[in-house]
Protein backbone atom coordinates (compact mmCIF):
# COMPACT_ATOMS: atom_id res chain seq x y z
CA UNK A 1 -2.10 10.67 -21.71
CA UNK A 2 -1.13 13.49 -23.79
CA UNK A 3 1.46 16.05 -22.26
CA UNK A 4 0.53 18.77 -24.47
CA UNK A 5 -2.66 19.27 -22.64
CA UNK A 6 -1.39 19.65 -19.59
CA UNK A 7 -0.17 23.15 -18.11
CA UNK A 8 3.48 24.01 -17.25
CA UNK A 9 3.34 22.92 -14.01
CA UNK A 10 1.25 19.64 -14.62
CA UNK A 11 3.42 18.96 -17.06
CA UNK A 12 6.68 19.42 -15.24
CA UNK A 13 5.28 17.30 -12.09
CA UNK A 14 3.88 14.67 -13.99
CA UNK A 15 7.55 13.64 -15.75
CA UNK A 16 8.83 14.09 -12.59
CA UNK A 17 6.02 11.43 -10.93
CA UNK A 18 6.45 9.25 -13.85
CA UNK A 19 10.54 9.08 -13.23
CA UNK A 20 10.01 8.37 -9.63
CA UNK A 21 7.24 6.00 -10.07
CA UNK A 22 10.08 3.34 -12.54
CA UNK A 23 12.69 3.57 -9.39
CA UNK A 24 9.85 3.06 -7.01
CA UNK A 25 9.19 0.03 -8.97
CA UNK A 26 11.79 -2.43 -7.37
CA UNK A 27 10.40 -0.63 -4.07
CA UNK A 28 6.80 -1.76 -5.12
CA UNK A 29 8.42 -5.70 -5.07
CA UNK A 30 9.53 -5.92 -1.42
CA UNK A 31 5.93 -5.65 -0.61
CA UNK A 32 5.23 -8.74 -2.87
CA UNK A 33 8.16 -10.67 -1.86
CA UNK A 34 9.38 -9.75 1.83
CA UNK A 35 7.63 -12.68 2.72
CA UNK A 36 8.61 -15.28 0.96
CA UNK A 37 12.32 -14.41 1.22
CA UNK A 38 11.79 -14.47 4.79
CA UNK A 39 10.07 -17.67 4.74
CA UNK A 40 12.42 -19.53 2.59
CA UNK A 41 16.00 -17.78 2.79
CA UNK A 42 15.68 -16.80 6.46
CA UNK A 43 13.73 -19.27 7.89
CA UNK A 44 10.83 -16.99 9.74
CA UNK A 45 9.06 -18.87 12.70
CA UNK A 46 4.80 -18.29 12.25
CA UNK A 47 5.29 -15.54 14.86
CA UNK A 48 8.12 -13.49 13.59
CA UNK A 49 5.68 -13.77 10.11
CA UNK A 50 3.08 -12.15 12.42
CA UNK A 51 5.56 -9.40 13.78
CA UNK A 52 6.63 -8.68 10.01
CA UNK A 53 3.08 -8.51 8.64
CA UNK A 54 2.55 -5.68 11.74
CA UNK A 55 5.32 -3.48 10.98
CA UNK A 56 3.99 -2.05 7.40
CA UNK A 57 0.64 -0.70 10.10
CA UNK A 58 1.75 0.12 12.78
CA UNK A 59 5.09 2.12 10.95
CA UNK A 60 1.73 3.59 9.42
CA UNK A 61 1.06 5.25 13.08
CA UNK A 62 3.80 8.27 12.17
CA UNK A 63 1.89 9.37 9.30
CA UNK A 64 -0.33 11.77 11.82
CA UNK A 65 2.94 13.25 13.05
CA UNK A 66 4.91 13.44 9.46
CA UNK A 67 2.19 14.89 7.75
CA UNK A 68 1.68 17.84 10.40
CA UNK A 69 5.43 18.38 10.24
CA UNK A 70 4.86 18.43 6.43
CA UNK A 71 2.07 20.51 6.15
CA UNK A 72 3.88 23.22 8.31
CA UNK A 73 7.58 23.39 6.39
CA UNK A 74 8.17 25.58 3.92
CA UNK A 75 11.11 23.22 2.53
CA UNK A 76 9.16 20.40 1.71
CA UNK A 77 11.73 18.99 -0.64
CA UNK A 78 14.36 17.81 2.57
CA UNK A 79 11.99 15.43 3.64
CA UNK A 80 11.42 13.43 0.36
CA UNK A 81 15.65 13.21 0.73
CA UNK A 82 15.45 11.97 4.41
CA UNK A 83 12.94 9.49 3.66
CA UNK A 84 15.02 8.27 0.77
CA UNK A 85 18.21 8.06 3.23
CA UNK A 86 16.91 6.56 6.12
CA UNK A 87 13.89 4.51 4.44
CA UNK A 88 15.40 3.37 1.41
CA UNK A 89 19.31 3.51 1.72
CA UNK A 90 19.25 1.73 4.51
CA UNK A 91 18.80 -1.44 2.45
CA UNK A 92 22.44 -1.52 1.99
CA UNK A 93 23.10 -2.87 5.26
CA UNK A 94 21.26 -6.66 3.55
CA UNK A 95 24.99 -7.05 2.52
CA UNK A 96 25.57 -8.02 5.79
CA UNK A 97 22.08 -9.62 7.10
CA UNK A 98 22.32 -12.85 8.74
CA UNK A 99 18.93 -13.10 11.10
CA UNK A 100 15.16 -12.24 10.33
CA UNK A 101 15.32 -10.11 13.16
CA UNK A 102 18.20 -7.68 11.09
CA UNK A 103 15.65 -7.82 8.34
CA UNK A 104 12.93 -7.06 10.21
CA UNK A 105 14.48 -3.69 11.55
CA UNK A 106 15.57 -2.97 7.62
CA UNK A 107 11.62 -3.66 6.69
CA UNK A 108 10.78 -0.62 9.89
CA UNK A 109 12.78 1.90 8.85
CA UNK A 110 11.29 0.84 4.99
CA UNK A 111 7.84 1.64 5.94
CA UNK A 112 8.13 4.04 8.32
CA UNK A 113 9.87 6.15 5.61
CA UNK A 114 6.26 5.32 3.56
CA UNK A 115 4.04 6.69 6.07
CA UNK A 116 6.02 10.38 4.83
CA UNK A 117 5.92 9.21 1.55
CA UNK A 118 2.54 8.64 1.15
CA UNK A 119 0.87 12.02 2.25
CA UNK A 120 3.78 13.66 0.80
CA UNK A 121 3.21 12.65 -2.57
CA UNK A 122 -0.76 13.22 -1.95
CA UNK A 123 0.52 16.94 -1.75
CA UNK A 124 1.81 16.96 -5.31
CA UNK A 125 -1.50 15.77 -6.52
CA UNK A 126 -3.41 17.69 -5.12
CA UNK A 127 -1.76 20.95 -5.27
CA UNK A 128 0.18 20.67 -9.14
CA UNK A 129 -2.44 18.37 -10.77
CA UNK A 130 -6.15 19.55 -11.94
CA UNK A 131 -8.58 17.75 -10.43
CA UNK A 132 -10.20 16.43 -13.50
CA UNK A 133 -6.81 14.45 -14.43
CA UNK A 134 -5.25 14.17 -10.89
CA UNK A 135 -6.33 10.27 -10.40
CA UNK A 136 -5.74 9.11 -14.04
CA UNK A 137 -1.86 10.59 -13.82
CA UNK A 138 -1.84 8.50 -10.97
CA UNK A 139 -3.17 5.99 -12.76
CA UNK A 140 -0.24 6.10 -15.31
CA UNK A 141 2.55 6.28 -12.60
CA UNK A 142 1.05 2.81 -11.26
CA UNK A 143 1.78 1.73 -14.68
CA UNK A 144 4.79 2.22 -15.12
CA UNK A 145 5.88 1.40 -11.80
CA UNK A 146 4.18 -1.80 -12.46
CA UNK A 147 6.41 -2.38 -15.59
CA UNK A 148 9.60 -2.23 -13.98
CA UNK A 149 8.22 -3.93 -11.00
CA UNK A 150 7.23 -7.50 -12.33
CA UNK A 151 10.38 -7.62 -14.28
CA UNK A 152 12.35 -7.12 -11.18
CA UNK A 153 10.09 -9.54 -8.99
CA UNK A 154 10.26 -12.34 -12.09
CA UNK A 155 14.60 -11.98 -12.29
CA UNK A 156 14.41 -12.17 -8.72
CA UNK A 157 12.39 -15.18 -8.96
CA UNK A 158 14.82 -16.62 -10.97
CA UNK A 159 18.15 -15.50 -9.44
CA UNK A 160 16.75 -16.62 -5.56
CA UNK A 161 15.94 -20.28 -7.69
CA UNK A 162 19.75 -20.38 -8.54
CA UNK A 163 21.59 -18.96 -5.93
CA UNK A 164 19.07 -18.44 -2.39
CA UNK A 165 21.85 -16.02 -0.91
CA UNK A 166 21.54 -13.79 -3.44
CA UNK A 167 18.62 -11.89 -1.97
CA UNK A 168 21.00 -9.72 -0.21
CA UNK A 169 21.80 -8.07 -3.39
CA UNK A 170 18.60 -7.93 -4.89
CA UNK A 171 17.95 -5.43 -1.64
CA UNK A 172 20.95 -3.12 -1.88
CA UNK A 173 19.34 -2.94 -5.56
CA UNK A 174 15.50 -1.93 -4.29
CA UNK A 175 17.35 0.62 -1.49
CA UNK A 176 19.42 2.31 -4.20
CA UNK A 177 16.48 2.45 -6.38
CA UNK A 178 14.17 4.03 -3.92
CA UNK A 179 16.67 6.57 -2.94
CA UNK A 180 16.99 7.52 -6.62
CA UNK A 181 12.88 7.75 -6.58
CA UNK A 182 12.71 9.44 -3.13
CA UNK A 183 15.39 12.01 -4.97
CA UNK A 184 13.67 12.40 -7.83
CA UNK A 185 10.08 13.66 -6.12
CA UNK A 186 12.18 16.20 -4.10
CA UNK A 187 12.58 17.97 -7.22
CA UNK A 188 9.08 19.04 -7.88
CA UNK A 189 8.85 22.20 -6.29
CA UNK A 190 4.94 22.26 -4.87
CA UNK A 191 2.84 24.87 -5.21
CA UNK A 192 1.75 27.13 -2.75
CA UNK A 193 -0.21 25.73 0.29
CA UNK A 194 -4.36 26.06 -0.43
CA UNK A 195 -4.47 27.42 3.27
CA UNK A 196 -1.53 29.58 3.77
CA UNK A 197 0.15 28.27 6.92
CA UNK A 198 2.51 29.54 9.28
CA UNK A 199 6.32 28.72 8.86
CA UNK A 200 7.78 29.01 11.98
CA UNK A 201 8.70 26.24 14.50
CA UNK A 202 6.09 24.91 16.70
CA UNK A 203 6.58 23.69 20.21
CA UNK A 204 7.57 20.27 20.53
CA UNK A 205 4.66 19.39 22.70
CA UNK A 206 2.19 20.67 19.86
CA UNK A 207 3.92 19.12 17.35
CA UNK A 208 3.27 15.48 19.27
CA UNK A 209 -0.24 16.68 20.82
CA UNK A 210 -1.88 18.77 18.09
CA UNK A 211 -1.92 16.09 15.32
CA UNK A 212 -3.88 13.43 17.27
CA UNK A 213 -6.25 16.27 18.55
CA UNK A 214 -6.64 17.60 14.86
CA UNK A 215 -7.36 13.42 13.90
CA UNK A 216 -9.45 13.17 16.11
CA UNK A 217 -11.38 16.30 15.40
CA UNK A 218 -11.35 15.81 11.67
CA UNK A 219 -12.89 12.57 12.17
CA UNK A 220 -15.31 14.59 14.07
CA UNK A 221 -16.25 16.94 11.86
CA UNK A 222 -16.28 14.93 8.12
CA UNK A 223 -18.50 12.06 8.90
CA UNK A 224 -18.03 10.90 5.59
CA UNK A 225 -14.37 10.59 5.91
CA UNK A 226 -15.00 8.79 8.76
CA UNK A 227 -17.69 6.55 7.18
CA UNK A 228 -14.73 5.63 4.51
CA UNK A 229 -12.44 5.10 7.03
CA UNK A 230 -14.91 2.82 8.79
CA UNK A 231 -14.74 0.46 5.65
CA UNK A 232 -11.53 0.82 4.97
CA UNK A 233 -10.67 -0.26 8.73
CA UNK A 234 -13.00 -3.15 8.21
CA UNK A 235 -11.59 -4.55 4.75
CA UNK A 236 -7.94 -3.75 6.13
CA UNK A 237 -8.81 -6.41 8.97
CA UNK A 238 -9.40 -9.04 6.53
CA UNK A 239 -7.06 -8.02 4.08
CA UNK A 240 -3.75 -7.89 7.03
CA UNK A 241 -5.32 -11.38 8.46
CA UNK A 242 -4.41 -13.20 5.29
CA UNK A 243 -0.71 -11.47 4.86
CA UNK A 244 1.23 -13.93 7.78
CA UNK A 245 -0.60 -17.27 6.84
CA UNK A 246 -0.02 -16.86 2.52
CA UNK A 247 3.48 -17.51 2.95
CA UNK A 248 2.73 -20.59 5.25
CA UNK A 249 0.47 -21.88 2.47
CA UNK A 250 2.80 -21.04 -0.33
CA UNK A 251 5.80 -22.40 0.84
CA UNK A 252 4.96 -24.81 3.26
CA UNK A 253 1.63 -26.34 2.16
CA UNK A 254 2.06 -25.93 -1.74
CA UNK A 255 5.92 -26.22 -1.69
CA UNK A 256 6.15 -23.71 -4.72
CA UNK A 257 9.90 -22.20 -5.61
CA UNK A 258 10.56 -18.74 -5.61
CA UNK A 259 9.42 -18.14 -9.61
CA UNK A 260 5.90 -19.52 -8.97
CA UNK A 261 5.99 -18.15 -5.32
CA UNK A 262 7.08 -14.36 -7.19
CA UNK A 263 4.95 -15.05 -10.64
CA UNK A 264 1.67 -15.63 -8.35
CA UNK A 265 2.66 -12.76 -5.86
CA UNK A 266 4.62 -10.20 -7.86
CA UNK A 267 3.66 -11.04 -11.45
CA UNK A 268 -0.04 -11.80 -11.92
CA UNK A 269 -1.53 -9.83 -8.91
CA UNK A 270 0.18 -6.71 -9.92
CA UNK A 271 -1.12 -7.16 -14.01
CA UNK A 272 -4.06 -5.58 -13.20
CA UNK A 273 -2.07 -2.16 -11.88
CA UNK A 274 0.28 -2.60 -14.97
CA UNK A 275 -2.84 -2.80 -17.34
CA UNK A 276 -5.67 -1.14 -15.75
CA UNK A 277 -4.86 1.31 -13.42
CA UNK A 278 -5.63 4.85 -15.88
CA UNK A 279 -8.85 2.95 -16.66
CA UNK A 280 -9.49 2.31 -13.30
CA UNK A 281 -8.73 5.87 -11.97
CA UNK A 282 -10.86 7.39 -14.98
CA UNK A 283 -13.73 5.57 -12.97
CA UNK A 284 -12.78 6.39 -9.55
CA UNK A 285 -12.89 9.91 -11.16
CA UNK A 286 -16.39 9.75 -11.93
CA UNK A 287 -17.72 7.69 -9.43
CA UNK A 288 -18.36 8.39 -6.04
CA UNK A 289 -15.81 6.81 -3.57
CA UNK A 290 -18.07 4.83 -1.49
CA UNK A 291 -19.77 2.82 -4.45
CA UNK A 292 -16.17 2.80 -6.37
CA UNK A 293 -15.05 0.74 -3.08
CA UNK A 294 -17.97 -1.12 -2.34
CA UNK A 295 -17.27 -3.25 -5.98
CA UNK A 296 -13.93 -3.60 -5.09
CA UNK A 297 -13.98 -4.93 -1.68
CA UNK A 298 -16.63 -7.45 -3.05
CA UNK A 299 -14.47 -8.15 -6.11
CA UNK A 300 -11.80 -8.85 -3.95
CA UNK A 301 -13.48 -11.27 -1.43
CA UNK A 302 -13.07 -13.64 -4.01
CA UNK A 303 -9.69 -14.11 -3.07
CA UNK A 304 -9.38 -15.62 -0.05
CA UNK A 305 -12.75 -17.94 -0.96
CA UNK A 306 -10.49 -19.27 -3.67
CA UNK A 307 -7.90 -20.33 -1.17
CA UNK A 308 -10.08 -21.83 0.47
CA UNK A 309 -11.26 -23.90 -3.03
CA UNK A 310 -7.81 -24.43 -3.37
CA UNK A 311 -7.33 -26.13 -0.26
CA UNK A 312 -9.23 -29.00 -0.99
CA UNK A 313 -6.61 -30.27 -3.41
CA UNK A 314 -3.74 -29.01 -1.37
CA UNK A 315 -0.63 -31.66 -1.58
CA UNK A 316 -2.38 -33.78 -4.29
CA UNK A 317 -2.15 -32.37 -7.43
CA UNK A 318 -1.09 -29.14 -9.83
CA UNK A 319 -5.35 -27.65 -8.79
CA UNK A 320 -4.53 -25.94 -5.88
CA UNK A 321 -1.71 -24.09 -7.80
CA UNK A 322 -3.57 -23.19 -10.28
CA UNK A 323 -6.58 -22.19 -8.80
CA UNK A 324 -3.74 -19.89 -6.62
CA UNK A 325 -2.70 -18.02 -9.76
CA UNK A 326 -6.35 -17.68 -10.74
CA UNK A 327 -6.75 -16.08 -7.42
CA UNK A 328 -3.87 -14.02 -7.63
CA UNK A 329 -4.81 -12.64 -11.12
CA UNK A 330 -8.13 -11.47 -9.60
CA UNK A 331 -6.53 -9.85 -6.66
CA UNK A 332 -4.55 -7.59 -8.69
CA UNK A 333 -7.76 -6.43 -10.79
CA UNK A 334 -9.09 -5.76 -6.88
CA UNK A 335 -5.85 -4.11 -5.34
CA UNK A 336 -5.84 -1.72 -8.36
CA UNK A 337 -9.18 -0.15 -7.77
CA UNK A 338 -8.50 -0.48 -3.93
CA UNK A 339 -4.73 1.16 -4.12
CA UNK A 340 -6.35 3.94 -6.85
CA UNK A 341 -8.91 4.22 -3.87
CA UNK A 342 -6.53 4.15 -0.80
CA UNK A 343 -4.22 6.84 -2.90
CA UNK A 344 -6.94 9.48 -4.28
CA UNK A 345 -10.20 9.00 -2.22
CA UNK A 346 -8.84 11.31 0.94
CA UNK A 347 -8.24 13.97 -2.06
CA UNK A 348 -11.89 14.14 -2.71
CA UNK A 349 -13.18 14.32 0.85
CA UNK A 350 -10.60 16.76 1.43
CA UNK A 351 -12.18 19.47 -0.81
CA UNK A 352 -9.94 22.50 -0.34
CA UNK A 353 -8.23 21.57 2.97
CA UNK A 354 -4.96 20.04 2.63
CA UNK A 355 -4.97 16.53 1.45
CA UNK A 356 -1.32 15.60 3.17
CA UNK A 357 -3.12 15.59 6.13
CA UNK A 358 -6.18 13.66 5.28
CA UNK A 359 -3.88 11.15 3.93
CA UNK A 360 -1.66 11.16 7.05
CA UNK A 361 -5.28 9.81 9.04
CA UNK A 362 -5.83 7.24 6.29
CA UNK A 363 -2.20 5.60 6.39
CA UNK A 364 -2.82 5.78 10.58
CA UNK A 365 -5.56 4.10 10.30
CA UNK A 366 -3.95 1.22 9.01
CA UNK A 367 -1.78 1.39 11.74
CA UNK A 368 -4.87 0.68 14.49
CA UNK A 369 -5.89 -2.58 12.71
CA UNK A 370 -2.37 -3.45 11.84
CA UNK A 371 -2.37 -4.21 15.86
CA UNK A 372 -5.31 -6.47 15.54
CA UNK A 373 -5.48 -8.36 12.32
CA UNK A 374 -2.26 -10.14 12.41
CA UNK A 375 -2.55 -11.17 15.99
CA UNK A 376 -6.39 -12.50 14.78
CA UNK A 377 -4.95 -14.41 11.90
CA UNK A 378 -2.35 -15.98 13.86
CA UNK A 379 -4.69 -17.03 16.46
CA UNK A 380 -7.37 -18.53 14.11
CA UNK A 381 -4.17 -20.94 12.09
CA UNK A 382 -3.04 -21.97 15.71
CA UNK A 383 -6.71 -22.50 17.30
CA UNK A 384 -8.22 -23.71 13.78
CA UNK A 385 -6.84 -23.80 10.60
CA UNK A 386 -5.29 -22.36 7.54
CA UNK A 387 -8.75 -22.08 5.79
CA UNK A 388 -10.16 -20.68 9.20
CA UNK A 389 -8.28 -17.62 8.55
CA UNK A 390 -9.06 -17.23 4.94
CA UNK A 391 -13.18 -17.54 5.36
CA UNK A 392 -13.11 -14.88 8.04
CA UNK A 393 -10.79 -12.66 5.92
CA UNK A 394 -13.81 -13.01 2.99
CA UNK A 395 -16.09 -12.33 6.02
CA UNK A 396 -14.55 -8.91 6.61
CA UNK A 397 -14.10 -7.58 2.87
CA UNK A 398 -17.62 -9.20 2.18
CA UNK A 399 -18.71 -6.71 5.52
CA UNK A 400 -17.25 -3.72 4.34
CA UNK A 401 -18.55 -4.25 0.89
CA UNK A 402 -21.92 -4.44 2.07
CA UNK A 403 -21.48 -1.34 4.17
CA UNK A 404 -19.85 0.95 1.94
CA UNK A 405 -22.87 -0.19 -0.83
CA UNK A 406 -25.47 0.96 1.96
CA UNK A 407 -23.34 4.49 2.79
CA UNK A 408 -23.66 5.15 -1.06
CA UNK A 409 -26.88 4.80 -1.34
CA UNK A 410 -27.75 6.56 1.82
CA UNK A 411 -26.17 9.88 -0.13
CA UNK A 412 -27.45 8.86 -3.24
CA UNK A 413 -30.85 8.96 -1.36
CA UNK A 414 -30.08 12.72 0.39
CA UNK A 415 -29.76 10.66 3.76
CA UNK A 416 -26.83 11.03 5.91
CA UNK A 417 -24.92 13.87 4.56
């Protein structure tokens, strides 16, 4: 990506992104290894593995509320700070952490802090980044994140192999990290609203009642948005299923240490963001977003259909492991066209309305089947099995691939506009 074609502004906001994005990097790890910490060095029962799979969701259900508040201030910058301090600081208190229920309440005030994050960063691309380049700068900032990301999960790996205590440190070191990131995105100053808004304080009663109306309405109104939110709701049920029964079958079926546990989840499933991600957006920027989905919810049904390969081996020999890391490796080509697709697509059905908002329905949305999925993967390892859960998970992503293929071709057809 060349700087020198970019515009002042562009410019200015893309360093900016690009800083943020190599803190946010030992942020982007917890999500690949809050598991299996809790798992091994805190001993999670099935259920609490359940309850920590639901937070991420249904933290997810504030996104409605932050991104009204956001889309209303005129100082913008505060909140990126308060996320920062109570989302990301707060990881200093693993000094002291002692029960997976402490670590559960750090992992709450982690995502909830996301669910501002998310729409508020939306904002800067849509408002200081052309159009024609807003999904491939993205694309970079993935990158880089990436970089800094497996290196932190792999040294992790390794210290958790030598000393299992020392996990507490490694999350004062992602808190102070994604307060540093958190600070850094406060400094972009976004540009002006696209629909000038009022900036004076609204009653407290519209400020809890007015965004689900406006969901609600939106939903309404852009059936297409809704159509995409249909299949995303659809994949995210088989995609949350899976997340409380992989640690089960890492640790406990496949006994793997934290290196392999981190190299399959934190290393090879994120080398397709590190590596393809400003390819991948350059397509999503050309392509519309219900075909650029459809291939990647059917790419990434092959995941859980090669858990359930490798659980044919499982206990008797070095297969199962490696047909894991095989999987892994194509989940991250999958999860980087899905995450480009989760981060940009509510840009493009925005068109000129504010995006922080669009994004604050996507990131609720995960919130509804956050409620479900878990509870539905739990009850199918309990009732059946471990490869129960994984064969309805491919079920669900196979469904929404098949869906989103037939709303493409419904537009590309001039039906259902």
């Amino acid at each position: 990506m060349r700087l020198r074609n970019l515009s002042p502004m562009e410019k200015q906001s893309t360093i900016l992104l690009l800083i943020a994005a190599i803190f946010n990097g030992a942020v982007q790890s917890l999500g690949q290894t809050q598991d299996i910490i809790a798992r091994k060095a805190l001993h999670a029962q099935d259920w609490q593995l359940m309850l920590m799979t639901m937070i991420w969701p249904i933290s997810n259900f504030l996104s409605i509320w932050w991104g009204r508040i956001f889309e209303q201030s005129c100082h913008k910058s505060r909140y990126f700070l308060l996320a920062g301090i109570v989302g990301r600081l707060s990881l200093v208190y693993a000094i002291w952490i002692t029960t997976m229920n402490e670590y559960m309440v750090l992992l709450a005030l982690v995502f909830s802090a996301n669910s501002l994050l998310i729409p508020a960063q939306n904002s800067i691309y849509q408002k200081n980044i052309c159009v024609s380049r807003r999904a491939k700068v993205f694309g970079y900032t993935i990158s880089l994140g990436m970089i800094v990301s497996i290196a932190f999960t792999f040294v992790a790996g390794r210290l958790l192999d030598v000393q299992e205590q020392s996990f507490r440190w490694i999350l004062v070191a992602t808190g102070v990290c994604g307060f540093i990131s958190s600070a850094v995105l406060s400094m972009i100053r976004i540009q002006d609203p696209l629909v000038q808004t009022d900036c004076k304080p609204i009653a407290w009663y519209r400020q809890l009642h007015d965004p689900v109306r406006r969901t609600l309405a939106l939903l309404k109104e852009n059936k297409q948005f809704a159509k995409f939110e249909r299949s995303f709701s659809i994949y995210g049920m088989g995609f949350i299923m899976m997340q409380p029964i992989i640690p089960i079958y890492l640790v406990d079926k496949l006994q793997l240490s934290y290196t392999s546990n981190f190299l399959a989840k934190g290393v090879l499933s994120q080398v397709g963001l590190l590596l393809l991600s400003p390819m991948i957006g350059k397509f999503h920027d050309r392509m519309h977003p219900f075909k650029f989905i459809s291939r990647s919810f059917a790419l990434l049904m092959v995941f859980p259909l090669l858990f359930v390969v490798s659980s044919l081996w499982a206990g008797e020999s070095i297969i199962p492991v490696i047909i894991v890391f095989v999987a892994y490796f194509i989940f991250g080509v999958a999860m980087t066209a899905v995450n480009v697709s989760w981060n940009m697509s509510s840009i493009y059905f925005a068109g000129k309305d504010d995006a922080s908002m669009y994004q604050s329905v996507h990131v609720t949305m995960t919130g509804i089947r956050g409620l479900i999925a878990p509870m539905l993967g739990y009850a199918l390892l309990k009732i059946f099995n471990i490869t129960a859960v994984f064969i309805v998970a491919a079920g669900f992503l196979g469904w929404a691939a098949l869906i989103s293929y037939r709303d493409f071709k419904q537009i590309d057809q001039g039906i259902g506009k």
